[in-house]
PDB file of N, CA and C in Angstrom:
ATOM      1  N   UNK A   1      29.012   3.454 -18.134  1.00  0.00           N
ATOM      2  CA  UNK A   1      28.008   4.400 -18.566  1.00  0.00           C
ATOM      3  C   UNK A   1      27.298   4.953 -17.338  1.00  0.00           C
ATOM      4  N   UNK A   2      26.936   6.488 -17.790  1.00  0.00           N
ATOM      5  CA  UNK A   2      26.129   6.935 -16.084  1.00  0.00           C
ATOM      6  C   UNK A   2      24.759   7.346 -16.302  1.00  0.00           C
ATOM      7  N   UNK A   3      23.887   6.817 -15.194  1.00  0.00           N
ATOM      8  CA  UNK A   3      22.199   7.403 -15.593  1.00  0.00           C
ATOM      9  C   UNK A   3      22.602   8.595 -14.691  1.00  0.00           C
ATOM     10  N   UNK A   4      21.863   9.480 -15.427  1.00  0.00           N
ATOM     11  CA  UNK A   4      21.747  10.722 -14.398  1.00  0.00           C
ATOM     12  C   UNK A   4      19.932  10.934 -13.996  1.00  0.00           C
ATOM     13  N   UNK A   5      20.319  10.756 -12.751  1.00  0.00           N
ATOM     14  CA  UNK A   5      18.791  10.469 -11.645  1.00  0.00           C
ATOM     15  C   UNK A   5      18.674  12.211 -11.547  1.00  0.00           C
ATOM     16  N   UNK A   6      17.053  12.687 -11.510  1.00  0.00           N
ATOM     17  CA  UNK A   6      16.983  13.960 -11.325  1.00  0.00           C
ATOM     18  C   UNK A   6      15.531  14.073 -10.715  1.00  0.00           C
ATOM     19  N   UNK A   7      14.791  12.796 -10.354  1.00  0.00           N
ATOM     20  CA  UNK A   7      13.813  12.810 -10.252  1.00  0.00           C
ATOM     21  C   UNK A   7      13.991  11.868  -8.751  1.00  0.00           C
ATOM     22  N   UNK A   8      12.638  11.950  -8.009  1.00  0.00           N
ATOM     23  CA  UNK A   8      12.692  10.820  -6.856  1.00  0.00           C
ATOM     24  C   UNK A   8      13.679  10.958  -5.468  1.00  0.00           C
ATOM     25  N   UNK A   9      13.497   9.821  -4.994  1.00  0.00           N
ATOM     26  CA  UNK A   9      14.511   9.218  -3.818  1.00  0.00           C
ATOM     27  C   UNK A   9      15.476   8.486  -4.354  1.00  0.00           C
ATOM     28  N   UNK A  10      16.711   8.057  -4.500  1.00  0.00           N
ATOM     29  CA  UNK A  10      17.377   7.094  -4.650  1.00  0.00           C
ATOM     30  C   UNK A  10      17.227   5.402  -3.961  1.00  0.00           C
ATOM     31  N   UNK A  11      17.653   4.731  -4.457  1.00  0.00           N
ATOM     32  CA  UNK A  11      17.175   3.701  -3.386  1.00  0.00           C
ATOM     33  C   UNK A  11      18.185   3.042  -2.276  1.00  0.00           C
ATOM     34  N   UNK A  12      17.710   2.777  -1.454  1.00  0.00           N
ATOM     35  CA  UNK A  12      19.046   3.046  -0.497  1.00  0.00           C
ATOM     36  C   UNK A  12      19.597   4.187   0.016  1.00  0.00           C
ATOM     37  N   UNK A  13      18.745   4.935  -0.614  1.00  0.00           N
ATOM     38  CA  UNK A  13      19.484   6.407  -0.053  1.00  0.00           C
ATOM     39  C   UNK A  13      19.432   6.520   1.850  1.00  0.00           C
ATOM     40  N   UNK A  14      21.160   6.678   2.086  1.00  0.00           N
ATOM     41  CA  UNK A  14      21.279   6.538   3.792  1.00  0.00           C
ATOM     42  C   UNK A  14      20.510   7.944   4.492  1.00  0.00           C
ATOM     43  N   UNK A  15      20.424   8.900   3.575  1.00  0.00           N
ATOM     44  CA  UNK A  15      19.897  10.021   4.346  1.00  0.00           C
ATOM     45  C   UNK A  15      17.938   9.821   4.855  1.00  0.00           C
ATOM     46  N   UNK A  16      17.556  10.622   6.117  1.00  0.00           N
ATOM     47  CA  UNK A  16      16.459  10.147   6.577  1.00  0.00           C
ATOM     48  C   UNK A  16      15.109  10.658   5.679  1.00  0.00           C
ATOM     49  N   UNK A  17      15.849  11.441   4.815  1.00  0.00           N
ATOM     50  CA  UNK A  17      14.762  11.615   4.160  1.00  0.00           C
ATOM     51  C   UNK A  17      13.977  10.555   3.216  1.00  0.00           C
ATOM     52  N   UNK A  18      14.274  10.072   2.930  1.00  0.00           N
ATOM     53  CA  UNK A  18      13.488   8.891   1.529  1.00  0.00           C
ATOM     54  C   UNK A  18      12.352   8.380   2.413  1.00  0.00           C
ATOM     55  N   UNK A  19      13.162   7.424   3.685  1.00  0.00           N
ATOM     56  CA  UNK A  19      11.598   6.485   4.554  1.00  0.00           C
ATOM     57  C   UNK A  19      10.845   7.890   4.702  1.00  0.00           C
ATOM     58  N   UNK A  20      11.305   8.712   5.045  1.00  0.00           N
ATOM     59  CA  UNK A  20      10.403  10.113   5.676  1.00  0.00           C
ATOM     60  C   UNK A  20       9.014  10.162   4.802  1.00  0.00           C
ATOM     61  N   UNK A  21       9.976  10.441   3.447  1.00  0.00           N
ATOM     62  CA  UNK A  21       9.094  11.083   2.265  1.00  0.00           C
ATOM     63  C   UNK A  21       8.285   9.052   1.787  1.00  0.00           C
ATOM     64  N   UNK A  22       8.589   8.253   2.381  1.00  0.00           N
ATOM     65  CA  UNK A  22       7.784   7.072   1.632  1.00  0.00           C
ATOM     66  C   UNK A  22       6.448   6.687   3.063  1.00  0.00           C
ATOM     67  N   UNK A  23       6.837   6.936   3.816  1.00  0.00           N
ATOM     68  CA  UNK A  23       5.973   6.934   5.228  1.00  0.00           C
ATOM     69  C   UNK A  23       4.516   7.739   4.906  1.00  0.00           C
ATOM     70  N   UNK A  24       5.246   9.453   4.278  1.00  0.00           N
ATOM     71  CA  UNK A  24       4.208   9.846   4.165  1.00  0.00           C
ATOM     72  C   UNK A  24       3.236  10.067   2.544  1.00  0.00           C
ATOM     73  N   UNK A  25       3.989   9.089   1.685  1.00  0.00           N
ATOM     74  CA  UNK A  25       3.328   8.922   0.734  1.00  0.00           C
ATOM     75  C   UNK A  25       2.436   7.768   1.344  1.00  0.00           C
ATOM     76  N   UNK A  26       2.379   6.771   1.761  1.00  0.00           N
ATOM     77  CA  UNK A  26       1.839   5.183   2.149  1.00  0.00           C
ATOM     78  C   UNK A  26       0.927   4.981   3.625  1.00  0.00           C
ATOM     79  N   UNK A  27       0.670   6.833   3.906  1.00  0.00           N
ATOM     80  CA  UNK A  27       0.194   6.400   4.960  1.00  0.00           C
ATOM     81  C   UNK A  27      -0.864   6.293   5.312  1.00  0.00           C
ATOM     82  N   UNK A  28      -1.882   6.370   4.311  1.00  0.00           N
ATOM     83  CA  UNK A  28      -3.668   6.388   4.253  1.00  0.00           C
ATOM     84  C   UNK A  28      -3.532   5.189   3.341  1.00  0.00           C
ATOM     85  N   UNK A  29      -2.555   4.138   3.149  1.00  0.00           N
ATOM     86  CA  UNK A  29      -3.524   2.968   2.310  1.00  0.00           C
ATOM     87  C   UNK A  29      -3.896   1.863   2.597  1.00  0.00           C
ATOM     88  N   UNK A  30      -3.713   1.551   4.140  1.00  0.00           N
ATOM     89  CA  UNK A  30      -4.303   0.771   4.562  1.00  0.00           C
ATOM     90  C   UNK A  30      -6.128   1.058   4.891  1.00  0.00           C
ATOM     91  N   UNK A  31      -6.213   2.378   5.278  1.00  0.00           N
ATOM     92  CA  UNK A  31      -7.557   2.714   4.558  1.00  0.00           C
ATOM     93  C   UNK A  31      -8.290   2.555   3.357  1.00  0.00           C
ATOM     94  N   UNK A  32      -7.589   2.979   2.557  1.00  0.00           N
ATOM     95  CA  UNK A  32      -7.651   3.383   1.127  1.00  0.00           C
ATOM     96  C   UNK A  32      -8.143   1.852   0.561  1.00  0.00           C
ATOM     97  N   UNK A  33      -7.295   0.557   0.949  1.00  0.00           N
ATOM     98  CA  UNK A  33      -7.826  -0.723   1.121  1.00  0.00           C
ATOM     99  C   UNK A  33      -9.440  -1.808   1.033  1.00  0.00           C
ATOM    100  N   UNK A  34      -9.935  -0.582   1.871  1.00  0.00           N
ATOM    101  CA  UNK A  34     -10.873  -1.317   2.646  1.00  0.00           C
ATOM    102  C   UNK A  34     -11.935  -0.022   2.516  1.00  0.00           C
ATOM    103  N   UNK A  35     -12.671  -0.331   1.552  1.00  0.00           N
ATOM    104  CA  UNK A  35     -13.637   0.534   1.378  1.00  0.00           C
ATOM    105  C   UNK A  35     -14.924   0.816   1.991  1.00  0.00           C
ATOM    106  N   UNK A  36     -15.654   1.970   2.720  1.00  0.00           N
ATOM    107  CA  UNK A  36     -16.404   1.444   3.516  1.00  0.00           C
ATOM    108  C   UNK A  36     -17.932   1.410   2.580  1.00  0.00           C
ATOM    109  N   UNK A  37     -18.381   0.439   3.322  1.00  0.00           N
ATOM    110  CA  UNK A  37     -19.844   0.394   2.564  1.00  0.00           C
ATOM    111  C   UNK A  37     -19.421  -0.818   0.858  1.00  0.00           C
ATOM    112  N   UNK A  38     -18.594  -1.094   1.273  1.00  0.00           N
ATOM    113  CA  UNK A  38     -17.915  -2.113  -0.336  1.00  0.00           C
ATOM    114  C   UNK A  38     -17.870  -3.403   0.328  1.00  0.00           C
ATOM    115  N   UNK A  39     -18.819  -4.296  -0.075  1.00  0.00           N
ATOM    116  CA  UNK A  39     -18.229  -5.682   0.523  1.00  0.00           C
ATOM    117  C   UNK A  39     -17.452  -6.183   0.282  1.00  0.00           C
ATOM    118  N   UNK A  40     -16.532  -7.103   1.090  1.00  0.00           N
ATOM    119  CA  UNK A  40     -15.807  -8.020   0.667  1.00  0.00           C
ATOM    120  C   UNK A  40     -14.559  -7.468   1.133  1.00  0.00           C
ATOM    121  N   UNK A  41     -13.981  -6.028   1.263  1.00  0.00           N
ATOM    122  CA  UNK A  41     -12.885  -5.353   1.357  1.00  0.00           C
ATOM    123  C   UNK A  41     -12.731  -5.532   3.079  1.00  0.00           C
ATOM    124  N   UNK A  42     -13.349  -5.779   3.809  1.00  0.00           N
ATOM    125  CA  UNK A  42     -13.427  -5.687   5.252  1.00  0.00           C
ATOM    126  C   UNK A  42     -12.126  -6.298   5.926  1.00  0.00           C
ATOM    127  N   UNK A  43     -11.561  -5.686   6.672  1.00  0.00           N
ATOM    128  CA  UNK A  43     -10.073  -5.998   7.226  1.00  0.00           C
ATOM    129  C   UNK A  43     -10.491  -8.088   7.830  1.00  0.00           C
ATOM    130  N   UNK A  44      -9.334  -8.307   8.057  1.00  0.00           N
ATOM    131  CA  UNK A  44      -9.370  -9.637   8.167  1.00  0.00           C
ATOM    132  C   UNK A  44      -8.842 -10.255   9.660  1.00  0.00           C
ATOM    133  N   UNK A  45      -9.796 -11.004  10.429  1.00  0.00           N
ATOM    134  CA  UNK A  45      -9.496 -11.133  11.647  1.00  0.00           C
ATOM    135  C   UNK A  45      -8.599 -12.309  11.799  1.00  0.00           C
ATOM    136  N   UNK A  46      -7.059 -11.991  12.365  1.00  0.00           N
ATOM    137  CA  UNK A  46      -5.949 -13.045  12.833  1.00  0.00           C
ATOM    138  C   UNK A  46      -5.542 -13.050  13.879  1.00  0.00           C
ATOM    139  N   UNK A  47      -6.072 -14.145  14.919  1.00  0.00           N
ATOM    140  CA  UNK A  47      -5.673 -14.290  15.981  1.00  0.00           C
ATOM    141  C   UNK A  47      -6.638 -12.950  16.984  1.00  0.00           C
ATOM    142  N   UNK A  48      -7.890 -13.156  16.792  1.00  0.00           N
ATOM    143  CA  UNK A  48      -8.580 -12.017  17.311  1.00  0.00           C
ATOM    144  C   UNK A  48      -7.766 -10.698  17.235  1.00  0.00           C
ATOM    145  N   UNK A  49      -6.866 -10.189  16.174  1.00  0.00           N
ATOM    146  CA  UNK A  49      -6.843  -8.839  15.607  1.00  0.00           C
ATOM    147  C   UNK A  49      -7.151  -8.607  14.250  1.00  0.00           C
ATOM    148  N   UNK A  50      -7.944  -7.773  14.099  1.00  0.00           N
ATOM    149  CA  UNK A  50      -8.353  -7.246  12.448  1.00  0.00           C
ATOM    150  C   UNK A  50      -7.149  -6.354  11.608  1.00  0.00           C
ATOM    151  N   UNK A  51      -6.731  -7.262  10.452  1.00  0.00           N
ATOM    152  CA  UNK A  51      -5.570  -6.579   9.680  1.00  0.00           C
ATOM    153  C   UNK A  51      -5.854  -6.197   8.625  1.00  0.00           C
ATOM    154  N   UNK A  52      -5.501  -5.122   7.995  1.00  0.00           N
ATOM    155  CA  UNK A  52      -6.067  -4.642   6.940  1.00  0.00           C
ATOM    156  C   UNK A  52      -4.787  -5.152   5.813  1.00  0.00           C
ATOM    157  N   UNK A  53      -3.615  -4.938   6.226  1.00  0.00           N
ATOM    158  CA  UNK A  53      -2.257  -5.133   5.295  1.00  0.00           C
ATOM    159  C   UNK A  53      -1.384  -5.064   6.406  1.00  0.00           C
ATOM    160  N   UNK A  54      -0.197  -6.113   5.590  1.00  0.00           N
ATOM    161  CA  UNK A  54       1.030  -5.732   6.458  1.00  0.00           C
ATOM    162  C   UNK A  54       2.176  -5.271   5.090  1.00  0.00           C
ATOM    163  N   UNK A  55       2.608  -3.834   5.636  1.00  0.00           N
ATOM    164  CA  UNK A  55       3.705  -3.254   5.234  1.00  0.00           C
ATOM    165  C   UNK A  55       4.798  -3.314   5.913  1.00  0.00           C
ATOM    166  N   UNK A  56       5.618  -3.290   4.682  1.00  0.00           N
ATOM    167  CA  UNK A  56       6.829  -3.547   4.784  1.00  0.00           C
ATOM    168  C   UNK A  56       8.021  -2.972   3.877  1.00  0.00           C
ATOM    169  N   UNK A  57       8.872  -2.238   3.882  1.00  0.00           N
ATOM    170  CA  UNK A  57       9.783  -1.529   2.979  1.00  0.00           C
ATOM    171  C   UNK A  57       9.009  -1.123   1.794  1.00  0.00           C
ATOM    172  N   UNK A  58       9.172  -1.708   0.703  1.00  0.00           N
ATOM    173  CA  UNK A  58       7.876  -1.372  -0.674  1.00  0.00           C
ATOM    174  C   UNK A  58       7.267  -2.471  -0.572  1.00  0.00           C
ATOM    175  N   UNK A  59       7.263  -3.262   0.296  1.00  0.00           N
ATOM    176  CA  UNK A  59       5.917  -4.877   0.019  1.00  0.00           C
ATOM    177  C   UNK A  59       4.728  -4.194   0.633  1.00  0.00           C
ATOM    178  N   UNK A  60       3.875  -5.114   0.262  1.00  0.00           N
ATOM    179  CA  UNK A  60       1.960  -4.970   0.935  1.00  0.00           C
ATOM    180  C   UNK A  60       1.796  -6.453   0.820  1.00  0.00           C
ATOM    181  N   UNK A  61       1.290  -6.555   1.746  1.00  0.00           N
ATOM    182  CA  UNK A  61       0.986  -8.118   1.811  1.00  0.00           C
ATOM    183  C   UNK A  61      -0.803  -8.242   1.833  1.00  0.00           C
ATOM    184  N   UNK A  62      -1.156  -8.396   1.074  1.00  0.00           N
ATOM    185  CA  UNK A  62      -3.062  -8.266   1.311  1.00  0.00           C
ATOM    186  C   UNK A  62      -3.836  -9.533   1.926  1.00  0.00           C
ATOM    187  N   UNK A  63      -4.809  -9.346   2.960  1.00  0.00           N
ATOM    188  CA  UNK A  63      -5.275 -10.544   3.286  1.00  0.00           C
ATOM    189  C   UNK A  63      -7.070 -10.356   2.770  1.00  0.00           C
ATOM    190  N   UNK A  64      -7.587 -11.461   2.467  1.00  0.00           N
ATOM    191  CA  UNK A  64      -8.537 -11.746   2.193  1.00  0.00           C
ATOM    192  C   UNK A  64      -9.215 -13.468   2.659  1.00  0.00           C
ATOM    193  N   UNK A  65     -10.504 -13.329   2.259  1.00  0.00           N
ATOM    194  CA  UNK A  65     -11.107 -14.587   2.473  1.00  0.00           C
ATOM    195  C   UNK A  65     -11.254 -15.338   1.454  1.00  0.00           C
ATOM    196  N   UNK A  66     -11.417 -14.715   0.287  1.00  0.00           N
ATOM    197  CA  UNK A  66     -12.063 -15.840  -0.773  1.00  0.00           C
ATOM    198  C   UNK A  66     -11.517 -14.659  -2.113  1.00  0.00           C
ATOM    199  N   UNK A  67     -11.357 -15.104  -3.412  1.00  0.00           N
ATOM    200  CA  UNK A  67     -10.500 -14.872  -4.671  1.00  0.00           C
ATOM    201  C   UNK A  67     -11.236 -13.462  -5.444  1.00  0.00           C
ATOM    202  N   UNK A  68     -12.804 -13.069  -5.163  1.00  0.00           N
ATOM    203  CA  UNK A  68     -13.254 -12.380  -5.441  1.00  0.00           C
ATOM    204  C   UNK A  68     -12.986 -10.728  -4.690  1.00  0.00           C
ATOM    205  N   UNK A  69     -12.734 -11.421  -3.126  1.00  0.00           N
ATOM    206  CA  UNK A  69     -12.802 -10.414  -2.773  1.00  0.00           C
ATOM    207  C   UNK A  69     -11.569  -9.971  -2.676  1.00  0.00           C
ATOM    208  N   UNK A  70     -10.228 -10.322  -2.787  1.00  0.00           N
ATOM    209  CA  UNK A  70      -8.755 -10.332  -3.248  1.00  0.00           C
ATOM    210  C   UNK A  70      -8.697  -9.390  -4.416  1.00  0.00           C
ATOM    211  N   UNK A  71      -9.364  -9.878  -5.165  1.00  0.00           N
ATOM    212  CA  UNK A  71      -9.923  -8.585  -6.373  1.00  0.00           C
ATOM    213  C   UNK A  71     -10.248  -7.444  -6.136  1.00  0.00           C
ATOM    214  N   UNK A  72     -11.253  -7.421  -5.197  1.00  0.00           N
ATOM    215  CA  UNK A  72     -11.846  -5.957  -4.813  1.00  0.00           C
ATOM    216  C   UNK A  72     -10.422  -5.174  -3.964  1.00  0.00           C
ATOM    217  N   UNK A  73      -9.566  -5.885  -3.250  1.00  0.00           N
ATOM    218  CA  UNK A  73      -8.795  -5.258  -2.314  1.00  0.00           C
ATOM    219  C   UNK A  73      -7.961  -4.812  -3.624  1.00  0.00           C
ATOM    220  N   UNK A  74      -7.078  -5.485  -5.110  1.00  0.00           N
ATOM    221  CA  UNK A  74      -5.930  -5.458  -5.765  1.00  0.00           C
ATOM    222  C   UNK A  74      -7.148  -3.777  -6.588  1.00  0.00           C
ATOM    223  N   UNK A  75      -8.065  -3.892  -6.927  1.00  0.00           N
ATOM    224  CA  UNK A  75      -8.468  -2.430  -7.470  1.00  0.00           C
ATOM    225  C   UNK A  75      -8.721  -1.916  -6.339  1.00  0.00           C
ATOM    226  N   UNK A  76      -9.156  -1.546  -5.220  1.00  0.00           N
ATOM    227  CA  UNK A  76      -9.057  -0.146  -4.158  1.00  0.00           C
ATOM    228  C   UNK A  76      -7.095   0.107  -4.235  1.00  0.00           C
ATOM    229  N   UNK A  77      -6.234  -0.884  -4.621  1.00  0.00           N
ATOM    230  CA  UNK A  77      -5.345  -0.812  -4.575  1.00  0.00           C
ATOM    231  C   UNK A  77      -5.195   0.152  -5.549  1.00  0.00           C
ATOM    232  N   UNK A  78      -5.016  -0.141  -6.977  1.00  0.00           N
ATOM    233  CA  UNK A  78      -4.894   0.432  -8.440  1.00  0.00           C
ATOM    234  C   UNK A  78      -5.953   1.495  -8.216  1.00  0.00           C
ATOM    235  N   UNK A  79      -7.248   2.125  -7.797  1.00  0.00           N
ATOM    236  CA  UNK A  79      -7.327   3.398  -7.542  1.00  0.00           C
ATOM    237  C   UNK A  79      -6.310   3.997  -6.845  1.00  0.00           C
ATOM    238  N   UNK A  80      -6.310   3.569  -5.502  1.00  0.00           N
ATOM    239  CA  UNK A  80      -5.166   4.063  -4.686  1.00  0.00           C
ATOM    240  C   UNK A  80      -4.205   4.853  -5.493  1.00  0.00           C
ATOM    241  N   UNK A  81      -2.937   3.829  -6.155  1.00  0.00           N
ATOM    242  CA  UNK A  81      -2.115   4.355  -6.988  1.00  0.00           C
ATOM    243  C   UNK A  81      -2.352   5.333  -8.006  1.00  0.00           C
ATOM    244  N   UNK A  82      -3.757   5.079  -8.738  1.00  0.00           N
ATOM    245  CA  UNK A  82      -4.282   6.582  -9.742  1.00  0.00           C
ATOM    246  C   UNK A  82      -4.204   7.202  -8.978  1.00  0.00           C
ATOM    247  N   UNK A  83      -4.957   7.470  -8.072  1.00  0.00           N
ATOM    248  CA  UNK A  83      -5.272   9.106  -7.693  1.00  0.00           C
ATOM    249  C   UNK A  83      -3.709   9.768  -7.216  1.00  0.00           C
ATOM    250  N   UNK A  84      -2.798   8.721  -6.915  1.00  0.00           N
ATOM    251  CA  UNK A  84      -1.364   9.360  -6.151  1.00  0.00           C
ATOM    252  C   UNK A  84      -0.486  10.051  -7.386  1.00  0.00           C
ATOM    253  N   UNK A  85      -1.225   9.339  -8.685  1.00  0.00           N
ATOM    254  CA  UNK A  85      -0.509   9.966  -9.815  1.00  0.00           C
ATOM    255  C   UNK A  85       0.024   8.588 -10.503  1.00  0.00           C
ATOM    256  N   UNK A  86       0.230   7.434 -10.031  1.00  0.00           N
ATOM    257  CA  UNK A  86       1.077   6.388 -10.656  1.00  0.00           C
ATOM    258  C   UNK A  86       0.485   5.760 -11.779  1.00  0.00           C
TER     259      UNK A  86
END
């Protein structure tokens, strides 16, 4: 049986466009993260560098201090995604 794709990137797709077009969908959310004037969202210091997220292909890896404020980072997240349309 065949899906017919008419929408999107494919995955895996070898041509340079897909990372192109996913680079520049993903590239304000490590901002987008860390809200300013919002406690608790404040990037996280490892090894005397402050990380906000580590990306990776479609992963986000979020760092936090304590379970509340893990919360605040997973909704700046889920705005994030509203406003992109998702």
């Amino acid at each position: 049986m065949r899906f017919v794709e008419n929408r999107g990137v494919k995955q895996g797709d070898p041509g340079p466009l897909g990372p192109r077009l996913f680079n520049i969908f993903i590239k304000d959310l490590p901002e987008a993260l860390h809200v300013q004037g919002l406690r608790g969202t404040d990037p996280v210091s490892i090894a005397n560098t402050l990380v906000r997220c580590l990306l990776y292909a479609d992963d986000v890896l979020l760092f936090s201090t304590t379970v509340v404020d893990l919360q605040r980072h997973l909704d700046a997240l889920g705005d994030y995604i509203a406003r992109l349309g998702g």
